[in-house]
PDB file of N, CA and C in Angstrom:
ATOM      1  N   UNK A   1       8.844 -11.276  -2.604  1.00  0.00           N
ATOM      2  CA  UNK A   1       7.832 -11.021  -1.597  1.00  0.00           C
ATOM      3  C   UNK A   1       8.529 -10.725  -0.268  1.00  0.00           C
ATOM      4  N   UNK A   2       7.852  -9.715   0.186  1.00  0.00           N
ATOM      5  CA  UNK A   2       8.849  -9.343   1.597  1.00  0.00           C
ATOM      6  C   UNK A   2       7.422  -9.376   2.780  1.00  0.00           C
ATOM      7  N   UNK A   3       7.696  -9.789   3.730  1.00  0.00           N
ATOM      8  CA  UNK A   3       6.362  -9.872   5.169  1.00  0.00           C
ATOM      9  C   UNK A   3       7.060  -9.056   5.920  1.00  0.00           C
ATOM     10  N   UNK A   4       6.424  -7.570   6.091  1.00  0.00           N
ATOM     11  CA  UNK A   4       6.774  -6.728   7.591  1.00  0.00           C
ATOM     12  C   UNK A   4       5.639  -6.788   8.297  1.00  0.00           C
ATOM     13  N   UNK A   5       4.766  -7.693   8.195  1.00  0.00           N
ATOM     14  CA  UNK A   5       3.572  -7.313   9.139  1.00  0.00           C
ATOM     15  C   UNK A   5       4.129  -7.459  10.214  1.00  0.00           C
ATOM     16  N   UNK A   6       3.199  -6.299  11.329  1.00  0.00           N
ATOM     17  CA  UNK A   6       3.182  -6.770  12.887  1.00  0.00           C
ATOM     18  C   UNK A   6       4.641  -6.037  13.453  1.00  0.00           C
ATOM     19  N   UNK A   7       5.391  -5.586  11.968  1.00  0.00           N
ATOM     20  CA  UNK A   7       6.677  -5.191  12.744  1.00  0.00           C
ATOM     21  C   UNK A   7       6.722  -4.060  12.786  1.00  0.00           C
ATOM     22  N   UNK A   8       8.036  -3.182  13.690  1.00  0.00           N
ATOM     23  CA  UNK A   8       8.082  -1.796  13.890  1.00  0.00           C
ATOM     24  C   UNK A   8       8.789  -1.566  12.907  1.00  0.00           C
ATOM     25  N   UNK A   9       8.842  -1.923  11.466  1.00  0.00           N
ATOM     26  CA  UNK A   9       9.402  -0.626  10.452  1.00  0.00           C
ATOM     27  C   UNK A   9       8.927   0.553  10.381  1.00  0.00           C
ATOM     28  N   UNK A  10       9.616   1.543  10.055  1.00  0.00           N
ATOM     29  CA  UNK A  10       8.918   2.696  10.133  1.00  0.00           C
ATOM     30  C   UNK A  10       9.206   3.186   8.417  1.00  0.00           C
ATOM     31  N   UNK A  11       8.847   4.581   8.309  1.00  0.00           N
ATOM     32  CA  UNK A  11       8.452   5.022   6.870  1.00  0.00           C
ATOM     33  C   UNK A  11      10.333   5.021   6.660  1.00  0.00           C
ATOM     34  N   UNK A  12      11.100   5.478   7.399  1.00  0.00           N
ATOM     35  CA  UNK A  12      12.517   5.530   6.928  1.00  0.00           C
ATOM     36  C   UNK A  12      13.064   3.990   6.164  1.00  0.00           C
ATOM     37  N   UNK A  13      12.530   3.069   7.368  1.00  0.00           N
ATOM     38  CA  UNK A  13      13.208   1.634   6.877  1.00  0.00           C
ATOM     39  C   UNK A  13      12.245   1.191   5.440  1.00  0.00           C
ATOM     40  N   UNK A  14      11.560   1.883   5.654  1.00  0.00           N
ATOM     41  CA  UNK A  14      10.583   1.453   3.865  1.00  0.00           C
ATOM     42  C   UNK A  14      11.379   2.038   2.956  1.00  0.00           C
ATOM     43  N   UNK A  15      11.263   3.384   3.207  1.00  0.00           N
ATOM     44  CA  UNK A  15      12.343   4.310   1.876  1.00  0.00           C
ATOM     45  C   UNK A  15      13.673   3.839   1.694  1.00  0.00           C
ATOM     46  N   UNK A  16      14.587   3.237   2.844  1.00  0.00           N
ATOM     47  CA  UNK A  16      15.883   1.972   2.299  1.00  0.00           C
ATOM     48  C   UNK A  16      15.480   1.028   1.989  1.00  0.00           C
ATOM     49  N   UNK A  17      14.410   0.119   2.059  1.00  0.00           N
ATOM     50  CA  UNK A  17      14.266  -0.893   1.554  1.00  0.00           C
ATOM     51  C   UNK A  17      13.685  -0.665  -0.159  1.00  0.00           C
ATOM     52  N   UNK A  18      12.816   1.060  -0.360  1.00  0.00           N
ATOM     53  CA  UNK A  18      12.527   1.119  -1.574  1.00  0.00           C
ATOM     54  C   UNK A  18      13.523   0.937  -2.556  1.00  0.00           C
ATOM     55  N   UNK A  19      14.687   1.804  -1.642  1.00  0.00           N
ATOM     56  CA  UNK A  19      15.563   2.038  -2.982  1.00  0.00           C
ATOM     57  C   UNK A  19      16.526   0.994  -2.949  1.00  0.00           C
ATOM     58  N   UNK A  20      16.636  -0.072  -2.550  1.00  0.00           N
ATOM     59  CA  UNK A  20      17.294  -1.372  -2.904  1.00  0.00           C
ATOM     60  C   UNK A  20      16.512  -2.426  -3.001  1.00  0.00           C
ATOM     61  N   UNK A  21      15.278  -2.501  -3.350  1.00  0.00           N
ATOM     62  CA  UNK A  21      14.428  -3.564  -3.928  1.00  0.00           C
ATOM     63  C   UNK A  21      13.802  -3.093  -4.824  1.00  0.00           C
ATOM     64  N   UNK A  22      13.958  -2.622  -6.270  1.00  0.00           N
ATOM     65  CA  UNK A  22      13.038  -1.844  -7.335  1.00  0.00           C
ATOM     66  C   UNK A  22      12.959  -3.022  -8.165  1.00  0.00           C
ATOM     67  N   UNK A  23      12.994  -4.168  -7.534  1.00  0.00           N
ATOM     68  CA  UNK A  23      12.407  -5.036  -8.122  1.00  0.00           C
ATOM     69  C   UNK A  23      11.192  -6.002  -7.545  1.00  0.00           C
ATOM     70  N   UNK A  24      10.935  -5.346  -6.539  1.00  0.00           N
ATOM     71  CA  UNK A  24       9.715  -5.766  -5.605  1.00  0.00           C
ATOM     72  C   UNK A  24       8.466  -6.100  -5.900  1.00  0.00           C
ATOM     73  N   UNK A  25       7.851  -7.084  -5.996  1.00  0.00           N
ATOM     74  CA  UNK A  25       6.308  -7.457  -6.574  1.00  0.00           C
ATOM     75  C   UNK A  25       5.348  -7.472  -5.586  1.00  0.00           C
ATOM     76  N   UNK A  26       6.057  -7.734  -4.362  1.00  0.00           N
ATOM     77  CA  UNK A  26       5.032  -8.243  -3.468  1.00  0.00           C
ATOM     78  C   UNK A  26       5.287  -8.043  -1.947  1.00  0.00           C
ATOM     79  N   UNK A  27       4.477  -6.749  -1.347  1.00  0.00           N
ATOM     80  CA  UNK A  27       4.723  -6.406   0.653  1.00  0.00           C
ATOM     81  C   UNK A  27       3.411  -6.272   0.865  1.00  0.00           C
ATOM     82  N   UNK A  28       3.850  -7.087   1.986  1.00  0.00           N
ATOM     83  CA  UNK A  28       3.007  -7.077   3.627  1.00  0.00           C
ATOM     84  C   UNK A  28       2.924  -5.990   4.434  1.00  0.00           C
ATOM     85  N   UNK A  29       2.406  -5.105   5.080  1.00  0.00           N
ATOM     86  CA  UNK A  29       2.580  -3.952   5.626  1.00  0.00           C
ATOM     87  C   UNK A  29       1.660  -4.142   6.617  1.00  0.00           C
ATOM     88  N   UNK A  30       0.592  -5.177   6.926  1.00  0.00           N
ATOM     89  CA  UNK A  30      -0.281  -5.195   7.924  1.00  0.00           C
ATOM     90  C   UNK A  30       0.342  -4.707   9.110  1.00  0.00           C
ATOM     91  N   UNK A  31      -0.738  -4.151  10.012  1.00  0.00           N
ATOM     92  CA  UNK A  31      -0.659  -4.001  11.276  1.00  0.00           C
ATOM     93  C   UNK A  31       1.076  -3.049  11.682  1.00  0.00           C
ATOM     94  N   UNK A  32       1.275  -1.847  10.926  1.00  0.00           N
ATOM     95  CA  UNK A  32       2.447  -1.173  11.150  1.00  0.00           C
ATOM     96  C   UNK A  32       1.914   0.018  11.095  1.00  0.00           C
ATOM     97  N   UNK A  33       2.898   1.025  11.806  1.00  0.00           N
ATOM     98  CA  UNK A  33       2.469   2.201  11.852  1.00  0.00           C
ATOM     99  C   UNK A  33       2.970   2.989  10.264  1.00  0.00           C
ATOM    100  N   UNK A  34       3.380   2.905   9.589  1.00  0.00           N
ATOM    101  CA  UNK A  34       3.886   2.911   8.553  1.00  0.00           C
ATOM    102  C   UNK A  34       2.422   4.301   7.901  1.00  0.00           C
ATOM    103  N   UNK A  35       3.049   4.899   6.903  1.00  0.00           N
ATOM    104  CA  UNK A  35       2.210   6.378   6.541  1.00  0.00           C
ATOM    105  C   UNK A  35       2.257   6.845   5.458  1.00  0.00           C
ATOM    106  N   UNK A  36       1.225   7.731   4.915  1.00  0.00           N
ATOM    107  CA  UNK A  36       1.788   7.856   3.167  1.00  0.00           C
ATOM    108  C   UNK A  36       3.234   8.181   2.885  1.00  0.00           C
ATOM    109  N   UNK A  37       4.332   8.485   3.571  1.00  0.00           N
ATOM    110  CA  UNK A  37       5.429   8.061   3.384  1.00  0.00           C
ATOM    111  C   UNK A  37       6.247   7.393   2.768  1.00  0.00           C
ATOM    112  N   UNK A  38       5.898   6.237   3.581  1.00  0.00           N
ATOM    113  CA  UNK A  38       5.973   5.057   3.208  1.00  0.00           C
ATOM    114  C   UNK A  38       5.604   4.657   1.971  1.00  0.00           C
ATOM    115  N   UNK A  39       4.408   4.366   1.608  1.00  0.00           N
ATOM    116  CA  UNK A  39       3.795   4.751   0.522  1.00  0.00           C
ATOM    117  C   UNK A  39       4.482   5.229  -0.529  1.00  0.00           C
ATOM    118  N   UNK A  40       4.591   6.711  -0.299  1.00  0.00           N
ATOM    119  CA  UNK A  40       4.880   7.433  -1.383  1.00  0.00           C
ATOM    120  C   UNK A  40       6.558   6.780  -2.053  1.00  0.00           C
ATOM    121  N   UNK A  41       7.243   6.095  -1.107  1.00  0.00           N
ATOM    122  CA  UNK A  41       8.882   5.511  -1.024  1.00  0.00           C
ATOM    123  C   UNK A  41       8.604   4.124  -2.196  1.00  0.00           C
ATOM    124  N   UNK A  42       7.478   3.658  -1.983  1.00  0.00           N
ATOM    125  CA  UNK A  42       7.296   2.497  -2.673  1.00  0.00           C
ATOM    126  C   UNK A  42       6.986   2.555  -3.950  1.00  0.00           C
ATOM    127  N   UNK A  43       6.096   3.187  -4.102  1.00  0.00           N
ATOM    128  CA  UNK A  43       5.221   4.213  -5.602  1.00  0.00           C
ATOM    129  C   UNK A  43       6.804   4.303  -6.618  1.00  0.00           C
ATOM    130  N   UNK A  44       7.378   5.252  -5.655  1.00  0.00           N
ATOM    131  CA  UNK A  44       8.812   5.589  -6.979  1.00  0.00           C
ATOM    132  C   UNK A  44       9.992   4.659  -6.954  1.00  0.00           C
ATOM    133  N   UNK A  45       9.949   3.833  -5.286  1.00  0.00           N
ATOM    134  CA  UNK A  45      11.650   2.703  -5.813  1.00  0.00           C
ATOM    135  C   UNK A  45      11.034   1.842  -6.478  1.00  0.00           C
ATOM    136  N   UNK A  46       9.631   1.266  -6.340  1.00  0.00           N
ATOM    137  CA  UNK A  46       9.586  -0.127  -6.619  1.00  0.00           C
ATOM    138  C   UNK A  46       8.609  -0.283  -7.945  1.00  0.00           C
ATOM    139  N   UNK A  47       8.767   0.109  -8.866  1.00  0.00           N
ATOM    140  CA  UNK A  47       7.936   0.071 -10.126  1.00  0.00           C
ATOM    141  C   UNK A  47       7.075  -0.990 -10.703  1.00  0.00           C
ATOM    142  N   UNK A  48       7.768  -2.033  -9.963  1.00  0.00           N
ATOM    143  CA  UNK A  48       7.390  -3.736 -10.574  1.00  0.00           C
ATOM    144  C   UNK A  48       6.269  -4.216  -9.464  1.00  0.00           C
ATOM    145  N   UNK A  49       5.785  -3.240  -8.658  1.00  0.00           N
ATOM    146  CA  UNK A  49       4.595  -3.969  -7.440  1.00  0.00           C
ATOM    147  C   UNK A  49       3.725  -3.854  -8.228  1.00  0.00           C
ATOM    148  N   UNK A  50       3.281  -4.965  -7.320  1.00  0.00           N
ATOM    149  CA  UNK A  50       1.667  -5.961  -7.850  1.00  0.00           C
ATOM    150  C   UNK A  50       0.718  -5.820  -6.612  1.00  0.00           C
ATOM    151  N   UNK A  51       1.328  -6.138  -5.999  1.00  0.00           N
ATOM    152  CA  UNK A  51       0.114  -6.333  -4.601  1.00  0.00           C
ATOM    153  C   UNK A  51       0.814  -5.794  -3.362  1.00  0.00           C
ATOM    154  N   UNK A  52      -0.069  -5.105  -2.333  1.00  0.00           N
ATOM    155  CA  UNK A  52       0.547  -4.682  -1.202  1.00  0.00           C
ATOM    156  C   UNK A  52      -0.721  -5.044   0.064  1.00  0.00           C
ATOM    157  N   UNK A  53      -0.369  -5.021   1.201  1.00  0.00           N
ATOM    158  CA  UNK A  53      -0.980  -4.800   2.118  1.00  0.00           C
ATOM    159  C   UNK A  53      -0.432  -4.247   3.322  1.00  0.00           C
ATOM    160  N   UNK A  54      -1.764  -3.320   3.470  1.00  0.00           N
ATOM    161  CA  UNK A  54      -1.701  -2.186   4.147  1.00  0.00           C
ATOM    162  C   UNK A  54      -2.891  -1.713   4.799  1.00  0.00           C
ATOM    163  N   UNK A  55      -3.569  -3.232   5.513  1.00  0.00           N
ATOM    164  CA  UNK A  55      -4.526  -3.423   6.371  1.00  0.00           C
ATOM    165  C   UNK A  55      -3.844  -2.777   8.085  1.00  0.00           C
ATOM    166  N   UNK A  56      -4.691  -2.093   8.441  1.00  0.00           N
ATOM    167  CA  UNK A  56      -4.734  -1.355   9.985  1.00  0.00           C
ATOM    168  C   UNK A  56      -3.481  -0.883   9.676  1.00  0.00           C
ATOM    169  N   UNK A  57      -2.735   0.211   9.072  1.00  0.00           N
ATOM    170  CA  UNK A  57      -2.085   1.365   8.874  1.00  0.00           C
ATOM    171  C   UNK A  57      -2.465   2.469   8.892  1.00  0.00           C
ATOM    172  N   UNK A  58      -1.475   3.589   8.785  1.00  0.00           N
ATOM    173  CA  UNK A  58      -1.974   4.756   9.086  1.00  0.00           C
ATOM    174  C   UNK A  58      -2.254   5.701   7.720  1.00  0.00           C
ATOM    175  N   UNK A  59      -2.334   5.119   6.753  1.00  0.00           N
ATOM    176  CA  UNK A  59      -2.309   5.725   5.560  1.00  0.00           C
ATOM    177  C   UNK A  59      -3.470   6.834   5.501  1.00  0.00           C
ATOM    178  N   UNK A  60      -3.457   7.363   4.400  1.00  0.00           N
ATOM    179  CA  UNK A  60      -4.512   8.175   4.141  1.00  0.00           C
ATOM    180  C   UNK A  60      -4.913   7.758   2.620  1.00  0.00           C
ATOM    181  N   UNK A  61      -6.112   8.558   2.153  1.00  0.00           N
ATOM    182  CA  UNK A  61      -5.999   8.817   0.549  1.00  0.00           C
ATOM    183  C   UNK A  61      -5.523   9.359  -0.469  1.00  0.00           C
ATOM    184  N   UNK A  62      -4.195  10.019   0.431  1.00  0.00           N
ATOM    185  CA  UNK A  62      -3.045   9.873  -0.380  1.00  0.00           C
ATOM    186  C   UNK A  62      -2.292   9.409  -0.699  1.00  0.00           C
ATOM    187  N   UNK A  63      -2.359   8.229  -0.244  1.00  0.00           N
ATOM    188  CA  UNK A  63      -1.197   6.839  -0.740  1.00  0.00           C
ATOM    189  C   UNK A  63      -2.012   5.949  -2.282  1.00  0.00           C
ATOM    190  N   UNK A  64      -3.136   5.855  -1.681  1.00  0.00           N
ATOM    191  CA  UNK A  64      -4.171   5.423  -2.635  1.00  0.00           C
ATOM    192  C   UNK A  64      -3.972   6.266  -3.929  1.00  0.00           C
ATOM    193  N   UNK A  65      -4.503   7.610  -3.906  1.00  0.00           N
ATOM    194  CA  UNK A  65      -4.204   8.029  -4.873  1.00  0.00           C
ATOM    195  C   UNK A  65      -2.474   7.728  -5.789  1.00  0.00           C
ATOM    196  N   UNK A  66      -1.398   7.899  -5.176  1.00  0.00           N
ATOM    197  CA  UNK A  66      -0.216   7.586  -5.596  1.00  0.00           C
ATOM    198  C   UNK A  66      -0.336   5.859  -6.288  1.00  0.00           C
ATOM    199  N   UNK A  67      -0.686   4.766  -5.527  1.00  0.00           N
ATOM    200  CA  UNK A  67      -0.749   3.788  -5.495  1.00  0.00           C
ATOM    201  C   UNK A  67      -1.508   3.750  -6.979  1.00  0.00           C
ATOM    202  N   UNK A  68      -2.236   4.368  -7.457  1.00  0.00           N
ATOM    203  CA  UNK A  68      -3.453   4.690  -8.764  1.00  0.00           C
ATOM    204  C   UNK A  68      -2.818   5.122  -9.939  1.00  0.00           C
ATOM    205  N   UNK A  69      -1.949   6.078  -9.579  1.00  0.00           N
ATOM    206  CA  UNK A  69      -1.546   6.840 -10.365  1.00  0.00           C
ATOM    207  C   UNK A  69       0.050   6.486 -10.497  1.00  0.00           C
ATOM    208  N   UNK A  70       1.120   5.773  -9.582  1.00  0.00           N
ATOM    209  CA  UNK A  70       2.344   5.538  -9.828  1.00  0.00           C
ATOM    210  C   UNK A  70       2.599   4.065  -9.828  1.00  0.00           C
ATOM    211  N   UNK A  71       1.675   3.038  -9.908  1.00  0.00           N
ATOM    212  CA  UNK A  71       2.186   1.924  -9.970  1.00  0.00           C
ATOM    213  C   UNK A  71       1.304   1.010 -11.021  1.00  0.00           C
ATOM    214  N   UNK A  72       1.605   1.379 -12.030  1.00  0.00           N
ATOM    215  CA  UNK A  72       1.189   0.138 -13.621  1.00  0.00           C
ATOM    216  C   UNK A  72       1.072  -1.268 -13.430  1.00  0.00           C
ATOM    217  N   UNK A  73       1.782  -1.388 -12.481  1.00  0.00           N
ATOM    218  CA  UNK A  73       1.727  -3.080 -12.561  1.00  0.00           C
ATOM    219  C   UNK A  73       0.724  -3.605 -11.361  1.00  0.00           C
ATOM    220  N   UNK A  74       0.271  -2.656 -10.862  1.00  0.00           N
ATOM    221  CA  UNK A  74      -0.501  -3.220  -9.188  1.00  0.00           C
ATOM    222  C   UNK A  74      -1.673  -4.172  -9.815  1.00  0.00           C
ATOM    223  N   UNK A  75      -1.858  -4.712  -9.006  1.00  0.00           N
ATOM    224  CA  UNK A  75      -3.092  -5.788  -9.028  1.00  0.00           C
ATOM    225  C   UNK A  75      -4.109  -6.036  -8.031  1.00  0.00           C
ATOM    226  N   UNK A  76      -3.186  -5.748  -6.734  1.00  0.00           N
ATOM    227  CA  UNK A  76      -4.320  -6.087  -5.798  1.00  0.00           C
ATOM    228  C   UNK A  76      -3.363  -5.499  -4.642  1.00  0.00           C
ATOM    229  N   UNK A  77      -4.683  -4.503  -3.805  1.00  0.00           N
ATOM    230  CA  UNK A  77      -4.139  -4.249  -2.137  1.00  0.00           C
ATOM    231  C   UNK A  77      -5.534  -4.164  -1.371  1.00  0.00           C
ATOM    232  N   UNK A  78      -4.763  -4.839  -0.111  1.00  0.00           N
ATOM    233  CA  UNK A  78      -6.003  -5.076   0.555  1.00  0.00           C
ATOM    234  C   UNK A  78      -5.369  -4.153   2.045  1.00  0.00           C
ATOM    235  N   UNK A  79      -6.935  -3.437   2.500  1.00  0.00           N
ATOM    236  CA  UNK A  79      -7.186  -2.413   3.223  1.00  0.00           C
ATOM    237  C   UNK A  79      -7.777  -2.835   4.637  1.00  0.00           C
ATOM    238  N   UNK A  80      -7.575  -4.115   4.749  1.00  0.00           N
ATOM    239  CA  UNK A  80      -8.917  -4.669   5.821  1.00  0.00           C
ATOM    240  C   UNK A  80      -8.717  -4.101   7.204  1.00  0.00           C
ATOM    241  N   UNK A  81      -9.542  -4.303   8.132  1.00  0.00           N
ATOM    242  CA  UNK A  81      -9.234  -3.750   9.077  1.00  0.00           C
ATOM    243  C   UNK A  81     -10.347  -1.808  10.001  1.00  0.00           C
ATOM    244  N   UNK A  82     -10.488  -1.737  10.543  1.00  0.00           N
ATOM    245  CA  UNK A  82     -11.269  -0.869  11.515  1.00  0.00           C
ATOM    246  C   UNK A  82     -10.082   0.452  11.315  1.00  0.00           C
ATOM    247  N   UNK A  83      -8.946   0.178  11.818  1.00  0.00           N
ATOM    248  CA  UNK A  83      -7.715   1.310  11.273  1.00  0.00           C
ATOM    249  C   UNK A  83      -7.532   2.290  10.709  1.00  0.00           C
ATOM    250  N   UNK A  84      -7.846   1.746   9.425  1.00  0.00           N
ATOM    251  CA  UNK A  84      -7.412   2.797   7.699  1.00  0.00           C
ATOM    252  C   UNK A  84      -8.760   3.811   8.168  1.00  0.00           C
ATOM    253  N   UNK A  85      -8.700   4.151   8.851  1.00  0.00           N
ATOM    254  CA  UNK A  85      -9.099   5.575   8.971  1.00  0.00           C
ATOM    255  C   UNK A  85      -9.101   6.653   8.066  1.00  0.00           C
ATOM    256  N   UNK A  86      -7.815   6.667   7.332  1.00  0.00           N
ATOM    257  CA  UNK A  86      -7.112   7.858   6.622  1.00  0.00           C
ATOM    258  C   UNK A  86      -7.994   7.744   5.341  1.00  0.00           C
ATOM    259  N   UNK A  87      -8.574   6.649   4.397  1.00  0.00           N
ATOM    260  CA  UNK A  87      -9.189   6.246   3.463  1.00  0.00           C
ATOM    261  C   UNK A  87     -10.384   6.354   3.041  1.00  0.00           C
ATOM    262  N   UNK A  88     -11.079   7.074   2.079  1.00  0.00           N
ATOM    263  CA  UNK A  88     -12.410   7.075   1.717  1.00  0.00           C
ATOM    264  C   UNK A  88     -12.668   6.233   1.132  1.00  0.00           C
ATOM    265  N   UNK A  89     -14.087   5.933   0.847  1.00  0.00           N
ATOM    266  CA  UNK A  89     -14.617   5.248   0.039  1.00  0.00           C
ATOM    267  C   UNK A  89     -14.290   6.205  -1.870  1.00  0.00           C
ATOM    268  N   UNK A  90     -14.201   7.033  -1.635  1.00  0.00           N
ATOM    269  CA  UNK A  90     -13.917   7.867  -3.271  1.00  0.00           C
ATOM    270  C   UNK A  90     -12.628   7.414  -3.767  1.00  0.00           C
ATOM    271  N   UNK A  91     -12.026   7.332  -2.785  1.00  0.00           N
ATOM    272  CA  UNK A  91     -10.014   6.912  -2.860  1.00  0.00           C
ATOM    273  C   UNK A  91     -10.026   5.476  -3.667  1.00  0.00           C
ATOM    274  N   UNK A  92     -11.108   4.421  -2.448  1.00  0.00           N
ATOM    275  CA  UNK A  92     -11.166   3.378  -2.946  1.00  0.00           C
ATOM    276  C   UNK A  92     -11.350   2.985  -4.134  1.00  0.00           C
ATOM    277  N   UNK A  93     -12.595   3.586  -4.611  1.00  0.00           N
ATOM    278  CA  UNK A  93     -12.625   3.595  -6.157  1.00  0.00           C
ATOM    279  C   UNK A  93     -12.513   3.961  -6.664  1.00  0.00           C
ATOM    280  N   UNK A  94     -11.624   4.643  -6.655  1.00  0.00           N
ATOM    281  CA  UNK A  94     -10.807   5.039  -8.023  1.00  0.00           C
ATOM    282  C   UNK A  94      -9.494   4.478  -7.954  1.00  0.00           C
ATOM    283  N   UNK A  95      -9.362   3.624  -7.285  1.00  0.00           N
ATOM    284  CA  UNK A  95      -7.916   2.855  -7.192  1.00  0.00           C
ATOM    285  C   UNK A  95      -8.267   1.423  -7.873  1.00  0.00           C
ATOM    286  N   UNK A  96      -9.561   1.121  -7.505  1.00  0.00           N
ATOM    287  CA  UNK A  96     -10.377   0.368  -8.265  1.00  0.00           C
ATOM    288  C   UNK A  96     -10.473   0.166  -9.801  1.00  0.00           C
ATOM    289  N   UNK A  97     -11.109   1.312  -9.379  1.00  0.00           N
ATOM    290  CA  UNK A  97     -11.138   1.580 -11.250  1.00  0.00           C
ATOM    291  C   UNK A  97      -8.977   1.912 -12.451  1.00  0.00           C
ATOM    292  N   UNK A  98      -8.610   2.364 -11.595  1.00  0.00           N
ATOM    293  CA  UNK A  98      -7.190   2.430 -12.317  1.00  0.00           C
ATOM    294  C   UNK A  98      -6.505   1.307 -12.590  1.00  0.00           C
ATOM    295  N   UNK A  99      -5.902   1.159 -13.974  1.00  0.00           N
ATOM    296  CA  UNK A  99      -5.073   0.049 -13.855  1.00  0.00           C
ATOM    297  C   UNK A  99      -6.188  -0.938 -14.540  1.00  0.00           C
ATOM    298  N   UNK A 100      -7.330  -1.011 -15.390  1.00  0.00           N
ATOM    299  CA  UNK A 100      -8.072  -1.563 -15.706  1.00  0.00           C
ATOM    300  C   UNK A 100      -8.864  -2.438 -14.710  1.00  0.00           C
ATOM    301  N   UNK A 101      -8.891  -2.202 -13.543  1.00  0.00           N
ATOM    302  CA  UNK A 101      -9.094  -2.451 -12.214  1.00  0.00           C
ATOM    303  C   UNK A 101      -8.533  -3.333 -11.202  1.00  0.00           C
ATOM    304  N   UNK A 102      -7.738  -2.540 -10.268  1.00  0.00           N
ATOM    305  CA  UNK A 102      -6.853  -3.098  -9.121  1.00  0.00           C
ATOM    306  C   UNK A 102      -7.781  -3.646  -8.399  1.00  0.00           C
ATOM    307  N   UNK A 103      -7.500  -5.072  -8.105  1.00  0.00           N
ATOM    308  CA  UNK A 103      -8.548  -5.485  -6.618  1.00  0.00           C
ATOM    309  C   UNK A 103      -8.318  -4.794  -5.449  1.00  0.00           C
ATOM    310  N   UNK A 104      -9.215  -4.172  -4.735  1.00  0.00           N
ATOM    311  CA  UNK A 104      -8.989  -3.620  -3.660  1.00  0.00           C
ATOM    312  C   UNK A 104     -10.151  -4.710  -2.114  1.00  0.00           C
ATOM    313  N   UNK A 105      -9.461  -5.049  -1.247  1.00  0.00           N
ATOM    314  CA  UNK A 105     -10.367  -5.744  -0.196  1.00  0.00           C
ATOM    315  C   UNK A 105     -10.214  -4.816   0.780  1.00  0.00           C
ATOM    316  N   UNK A 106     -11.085  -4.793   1.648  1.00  0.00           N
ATOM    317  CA  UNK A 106     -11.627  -3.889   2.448  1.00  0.00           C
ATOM    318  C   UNK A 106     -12.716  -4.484   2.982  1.00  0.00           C
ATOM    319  N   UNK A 107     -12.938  -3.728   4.688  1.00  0.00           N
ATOM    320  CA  UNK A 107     -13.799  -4.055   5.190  1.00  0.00           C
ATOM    321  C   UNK A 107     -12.907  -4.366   6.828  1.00  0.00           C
ATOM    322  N   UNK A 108     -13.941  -5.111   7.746  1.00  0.00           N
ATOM    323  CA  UNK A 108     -13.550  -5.596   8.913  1.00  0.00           C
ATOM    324  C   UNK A 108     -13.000  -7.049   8.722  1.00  0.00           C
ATOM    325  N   UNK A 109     -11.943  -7.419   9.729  1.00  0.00           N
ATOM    326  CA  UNK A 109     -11.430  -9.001  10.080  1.00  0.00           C
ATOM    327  C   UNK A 109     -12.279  -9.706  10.437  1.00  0.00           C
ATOM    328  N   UNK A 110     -13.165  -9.224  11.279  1.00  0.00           N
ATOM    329  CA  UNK A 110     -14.440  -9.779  11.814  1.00  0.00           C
ATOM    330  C   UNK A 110     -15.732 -10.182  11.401  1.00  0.00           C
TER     331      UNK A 110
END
């Protein structure tokens, strides 16, 4: 389990951290500027994730989609937050539905 919330990693320090943790189950990503990039760095180093968060980021529904489609083992990512802008509700479920269904949380902190 790795916690970057709150910090200034950016999509570069994700893509070194992808490719020397491909054994990763479990990141924090809250509150970073971090981007499907990022994302997309995690999808292919880290095969063994389960859960991510990536509440008030800058993602789009293209991470989601990747997240659906490149990671077998996911279980649960949570979206919370006013932020995720980048994200539909269509993205959501079908990230939902993949994977015999990934928990996805979402919504406001408030």
């Amino acid at each position: 389990h790795i916690d970057l919330g709150g910090t200034d990693i950016t999509d570069g320090g994700i893509t070194e951290l992808a490719t020397g943790c491909c054994q990763l189950k479990s990141i924090e990503l809250e509150y970073t500027r971090i981007t499907d990039g990022a994302v997309m760095a995690l999808v292919t180093g880290c095969l063994e994730l389960e859960d991510i968060n990536l509440s008030a980021t800058e993602i789009t529904d293209a991470s989601l989609m990747a997240l659906a489609n490149g990671c077998p083992k996911l279980k649960e990512v949570c979206l919370m937050g006013e932020l995720v802008n980048g994200v539909t509700d269509a993205a959501v479920e079908e990230l939902r539905t993949s994977h015999g269904g990934t928990k996805v949380s979402t919504g406001s902190f408030f």
